[in-house]
C-alpha atoms as a PDB file:
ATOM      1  CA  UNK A   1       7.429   4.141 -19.355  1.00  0.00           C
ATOM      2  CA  UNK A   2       7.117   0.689 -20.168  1.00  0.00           C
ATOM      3  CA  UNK A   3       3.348  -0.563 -21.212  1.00  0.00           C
ATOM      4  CA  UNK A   4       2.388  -4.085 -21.941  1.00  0.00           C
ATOM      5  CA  UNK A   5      -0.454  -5.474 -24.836  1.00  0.00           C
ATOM      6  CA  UNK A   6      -2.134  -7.386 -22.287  1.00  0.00           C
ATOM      7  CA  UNK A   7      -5.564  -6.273 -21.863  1.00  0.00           C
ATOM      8  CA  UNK A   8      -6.158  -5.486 -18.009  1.00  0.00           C
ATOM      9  CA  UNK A   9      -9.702  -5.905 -16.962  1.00  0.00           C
ATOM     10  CA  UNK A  10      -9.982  -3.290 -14.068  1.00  0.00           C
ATOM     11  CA  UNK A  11     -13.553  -2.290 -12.338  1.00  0.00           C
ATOM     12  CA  UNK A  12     -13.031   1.099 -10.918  1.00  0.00           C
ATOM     13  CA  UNK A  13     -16.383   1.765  -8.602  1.00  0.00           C
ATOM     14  CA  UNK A  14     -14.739   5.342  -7.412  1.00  0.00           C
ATOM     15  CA  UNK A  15     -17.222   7.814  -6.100  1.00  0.00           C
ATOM     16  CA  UNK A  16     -14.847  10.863  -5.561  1.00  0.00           C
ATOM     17  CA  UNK A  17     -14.352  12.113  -9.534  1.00  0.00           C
ATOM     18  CA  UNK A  18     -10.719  13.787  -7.963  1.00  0.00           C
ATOM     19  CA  UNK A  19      -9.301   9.996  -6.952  1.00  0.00           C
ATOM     20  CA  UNK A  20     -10.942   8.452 -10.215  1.00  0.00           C
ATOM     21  CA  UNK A  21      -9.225  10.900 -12.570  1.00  0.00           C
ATOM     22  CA  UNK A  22      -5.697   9.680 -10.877  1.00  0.00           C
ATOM     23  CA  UNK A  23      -6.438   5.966 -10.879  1.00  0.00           C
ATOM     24  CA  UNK A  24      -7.477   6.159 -14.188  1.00  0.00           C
ATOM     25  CA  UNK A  25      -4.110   8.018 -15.509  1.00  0.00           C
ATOM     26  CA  UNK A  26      -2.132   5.937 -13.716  1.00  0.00           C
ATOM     27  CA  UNK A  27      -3.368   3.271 -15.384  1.00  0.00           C
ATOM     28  CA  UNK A  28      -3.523   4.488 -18.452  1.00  0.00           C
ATOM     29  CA  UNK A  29      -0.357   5.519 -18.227  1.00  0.00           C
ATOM     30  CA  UNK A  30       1.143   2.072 -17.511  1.00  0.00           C
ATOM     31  CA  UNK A  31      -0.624  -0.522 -19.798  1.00  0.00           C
ATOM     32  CA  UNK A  32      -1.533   0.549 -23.510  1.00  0.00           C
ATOM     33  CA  UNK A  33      -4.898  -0.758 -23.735  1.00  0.00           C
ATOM     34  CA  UNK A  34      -7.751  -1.019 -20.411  1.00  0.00           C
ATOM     35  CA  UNK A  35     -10.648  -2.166 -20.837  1.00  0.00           C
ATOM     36  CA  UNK A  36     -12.305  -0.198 -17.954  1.00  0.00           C
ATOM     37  CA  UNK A  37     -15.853  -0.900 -16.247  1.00  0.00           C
ATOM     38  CA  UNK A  38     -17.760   1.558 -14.286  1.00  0.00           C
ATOM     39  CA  UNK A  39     -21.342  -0.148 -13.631  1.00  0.00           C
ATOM     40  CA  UNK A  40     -21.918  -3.019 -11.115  1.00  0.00           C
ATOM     41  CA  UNK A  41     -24.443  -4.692 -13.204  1.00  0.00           C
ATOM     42  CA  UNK A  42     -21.217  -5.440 -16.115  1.00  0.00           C
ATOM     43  CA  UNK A  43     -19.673  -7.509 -14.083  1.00  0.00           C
ATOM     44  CA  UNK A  44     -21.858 -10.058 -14.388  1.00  0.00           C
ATOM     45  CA  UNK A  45     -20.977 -10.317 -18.343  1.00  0.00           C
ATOM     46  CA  UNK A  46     -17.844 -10.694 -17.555  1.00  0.00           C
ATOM     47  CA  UNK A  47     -16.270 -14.398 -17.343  1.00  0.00           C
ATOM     48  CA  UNK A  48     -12.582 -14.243 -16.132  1.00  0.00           C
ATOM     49  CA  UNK A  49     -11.264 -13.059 -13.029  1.00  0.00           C
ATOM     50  CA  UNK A  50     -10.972  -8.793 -12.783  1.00  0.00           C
ATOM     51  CA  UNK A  51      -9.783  -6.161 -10.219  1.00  0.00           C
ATOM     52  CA  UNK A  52     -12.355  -4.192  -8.997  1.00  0.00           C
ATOM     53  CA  UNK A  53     -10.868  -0.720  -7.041  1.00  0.00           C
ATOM     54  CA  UNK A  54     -13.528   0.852  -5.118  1.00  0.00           C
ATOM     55  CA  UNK A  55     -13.633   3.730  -2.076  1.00  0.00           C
ATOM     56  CA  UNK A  56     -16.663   2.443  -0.592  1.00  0.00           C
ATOM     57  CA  UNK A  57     -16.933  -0.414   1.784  1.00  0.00           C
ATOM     58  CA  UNK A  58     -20.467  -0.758   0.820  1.00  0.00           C
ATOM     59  CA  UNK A  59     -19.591  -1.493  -2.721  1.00  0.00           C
ATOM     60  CA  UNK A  60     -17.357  -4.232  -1.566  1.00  0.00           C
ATOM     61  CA  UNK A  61     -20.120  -5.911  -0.034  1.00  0.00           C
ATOM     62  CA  UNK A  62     -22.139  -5.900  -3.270  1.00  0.00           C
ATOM     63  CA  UNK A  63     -19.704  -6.930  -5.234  1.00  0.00           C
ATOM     64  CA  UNK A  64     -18.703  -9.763  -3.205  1.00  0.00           C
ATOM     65  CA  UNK A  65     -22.549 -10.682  -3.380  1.00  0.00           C
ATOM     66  CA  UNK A  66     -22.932 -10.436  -7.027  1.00  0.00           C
ATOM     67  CA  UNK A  67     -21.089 -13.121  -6.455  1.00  0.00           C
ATOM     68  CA  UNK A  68     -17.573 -12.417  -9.375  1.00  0.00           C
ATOM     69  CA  UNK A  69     -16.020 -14.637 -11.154  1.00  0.00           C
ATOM     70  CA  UNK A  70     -13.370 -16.608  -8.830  1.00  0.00           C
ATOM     71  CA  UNK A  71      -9.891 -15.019  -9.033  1.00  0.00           C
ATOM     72  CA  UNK A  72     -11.514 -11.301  -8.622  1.00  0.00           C
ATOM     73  CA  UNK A  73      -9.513  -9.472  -6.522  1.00  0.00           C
ATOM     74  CA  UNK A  74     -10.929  -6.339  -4.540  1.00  0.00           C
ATOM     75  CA  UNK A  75      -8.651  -2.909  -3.691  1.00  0.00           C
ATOM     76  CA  UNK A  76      -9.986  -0.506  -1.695  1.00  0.00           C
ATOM     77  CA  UNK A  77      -9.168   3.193  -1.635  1.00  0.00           C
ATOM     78  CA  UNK A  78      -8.195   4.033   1.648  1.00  0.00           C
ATOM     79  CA  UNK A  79      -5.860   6.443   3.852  1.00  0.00           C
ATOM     80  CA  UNK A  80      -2.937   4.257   5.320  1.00  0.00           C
ATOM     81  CA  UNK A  81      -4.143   6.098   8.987  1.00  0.00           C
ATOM     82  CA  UNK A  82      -7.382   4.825   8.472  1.00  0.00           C
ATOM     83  CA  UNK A  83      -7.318   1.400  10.421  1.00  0.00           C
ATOM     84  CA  UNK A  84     -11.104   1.866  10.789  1.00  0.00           C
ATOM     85  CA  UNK A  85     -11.793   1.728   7.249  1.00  0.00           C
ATOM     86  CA  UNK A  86      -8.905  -0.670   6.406  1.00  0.00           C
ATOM     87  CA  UNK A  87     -10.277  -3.068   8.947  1.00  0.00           C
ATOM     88  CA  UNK A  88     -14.002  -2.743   8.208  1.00  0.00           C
ATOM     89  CA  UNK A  89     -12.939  -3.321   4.323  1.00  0.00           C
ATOM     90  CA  UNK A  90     -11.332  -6.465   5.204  1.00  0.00           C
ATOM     91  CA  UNK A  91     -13.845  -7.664   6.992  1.00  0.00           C
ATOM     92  CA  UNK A  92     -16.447  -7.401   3.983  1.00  0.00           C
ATOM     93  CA  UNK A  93     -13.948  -9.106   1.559  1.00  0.00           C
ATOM     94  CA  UNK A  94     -11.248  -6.152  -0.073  1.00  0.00           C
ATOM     95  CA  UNK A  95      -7.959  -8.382  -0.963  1.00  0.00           C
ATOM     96  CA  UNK A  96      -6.100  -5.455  -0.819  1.00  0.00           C
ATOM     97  CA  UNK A  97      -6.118  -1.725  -0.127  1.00  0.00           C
ATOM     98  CA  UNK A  98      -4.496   1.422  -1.986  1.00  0.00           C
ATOM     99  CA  UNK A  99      -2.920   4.275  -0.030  1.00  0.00           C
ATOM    100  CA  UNK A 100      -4.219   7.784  -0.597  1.00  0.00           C
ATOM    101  CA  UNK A 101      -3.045   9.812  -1.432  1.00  0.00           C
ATOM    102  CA  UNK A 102      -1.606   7.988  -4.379  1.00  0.00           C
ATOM    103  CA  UNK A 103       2.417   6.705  -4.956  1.00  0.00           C
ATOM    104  CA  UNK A 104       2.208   6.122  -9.074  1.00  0.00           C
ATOM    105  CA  UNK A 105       4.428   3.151  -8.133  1.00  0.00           C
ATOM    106  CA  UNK A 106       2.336   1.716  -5.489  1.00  0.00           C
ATOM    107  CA  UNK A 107      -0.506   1.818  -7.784  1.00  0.00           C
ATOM    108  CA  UNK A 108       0.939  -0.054 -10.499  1.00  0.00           C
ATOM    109  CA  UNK A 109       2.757  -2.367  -8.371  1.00  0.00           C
ATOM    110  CA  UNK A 110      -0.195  -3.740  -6.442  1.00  0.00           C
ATOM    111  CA  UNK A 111      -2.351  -3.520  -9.820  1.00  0.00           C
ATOM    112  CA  UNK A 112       0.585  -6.049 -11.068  1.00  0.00           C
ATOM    113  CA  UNK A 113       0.509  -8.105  -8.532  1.00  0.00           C
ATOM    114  CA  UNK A 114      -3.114  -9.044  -9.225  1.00  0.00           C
ATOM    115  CA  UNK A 115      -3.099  -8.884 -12.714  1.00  0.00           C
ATOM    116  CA  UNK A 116      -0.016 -11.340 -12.832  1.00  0.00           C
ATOM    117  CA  UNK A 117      -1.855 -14.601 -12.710  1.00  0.00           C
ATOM    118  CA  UNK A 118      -3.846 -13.255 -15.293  1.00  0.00           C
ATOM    119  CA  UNK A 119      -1.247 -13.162 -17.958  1.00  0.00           C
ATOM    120  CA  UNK A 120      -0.651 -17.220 -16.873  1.00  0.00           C
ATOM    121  CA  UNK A 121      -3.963 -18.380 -17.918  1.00  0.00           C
END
């Protein structure tokens, strides 16, 4: 299991305490330190670019409006079946979207993905 010393700054806004417990070991798993944040109103104390995960469409919307720091990325937790929610997650501003129920890999490779221009700054 390979882990890195890069502090990850990941938002997870997860309502169901089932899919929050795996995100959360996945990650934890992967990367050796997390600096995880759990209320809305921390974002705005934070001042570099984050990835928020979130199962609610409405929480996309108020995130979007707080408004984050550019460079935040949005993933929303959704079935891959579920155009309706896929689509309507989109539309309020998700970057991305995370297919339940959960590959480990998938997980960590989209969290990567965003967290990669991160490590550049």
């Amino acid at each position: 299991m390979e882990t890195t010393t890069f502090l990850p700054r990941i938002a997870l806004f997860v309502r169901d305490g089932e899919i929050l417990g795996q995100i959360e070991r996945i990650l934890r798993d992967h990367y050796s330190s997390l600096l995880v944040i759990s209320e809305r109103e921390k974002l705005q104390e934070i001042d570099s670019p984050i990835i928020v995960i979130t199962d609610s469409i409405q929480e996309v919307a108020l995130i979007r409006d707080i408004p984050p720091v550019d460079g935040t990325e949005i993933l929303v937790v959704a079935r891959d079946d579920d155009n309706e929610m896929l689509s309507a997650a989109f539309d309020s501003g998700a970057t991305d979207y995370l297919a339940y129920p959960f590959a480990e890999a998938e997980v960590i490779t989209k969290t990567e993905k965003y967290l990669t221009p991160f490590r550049d700054e």
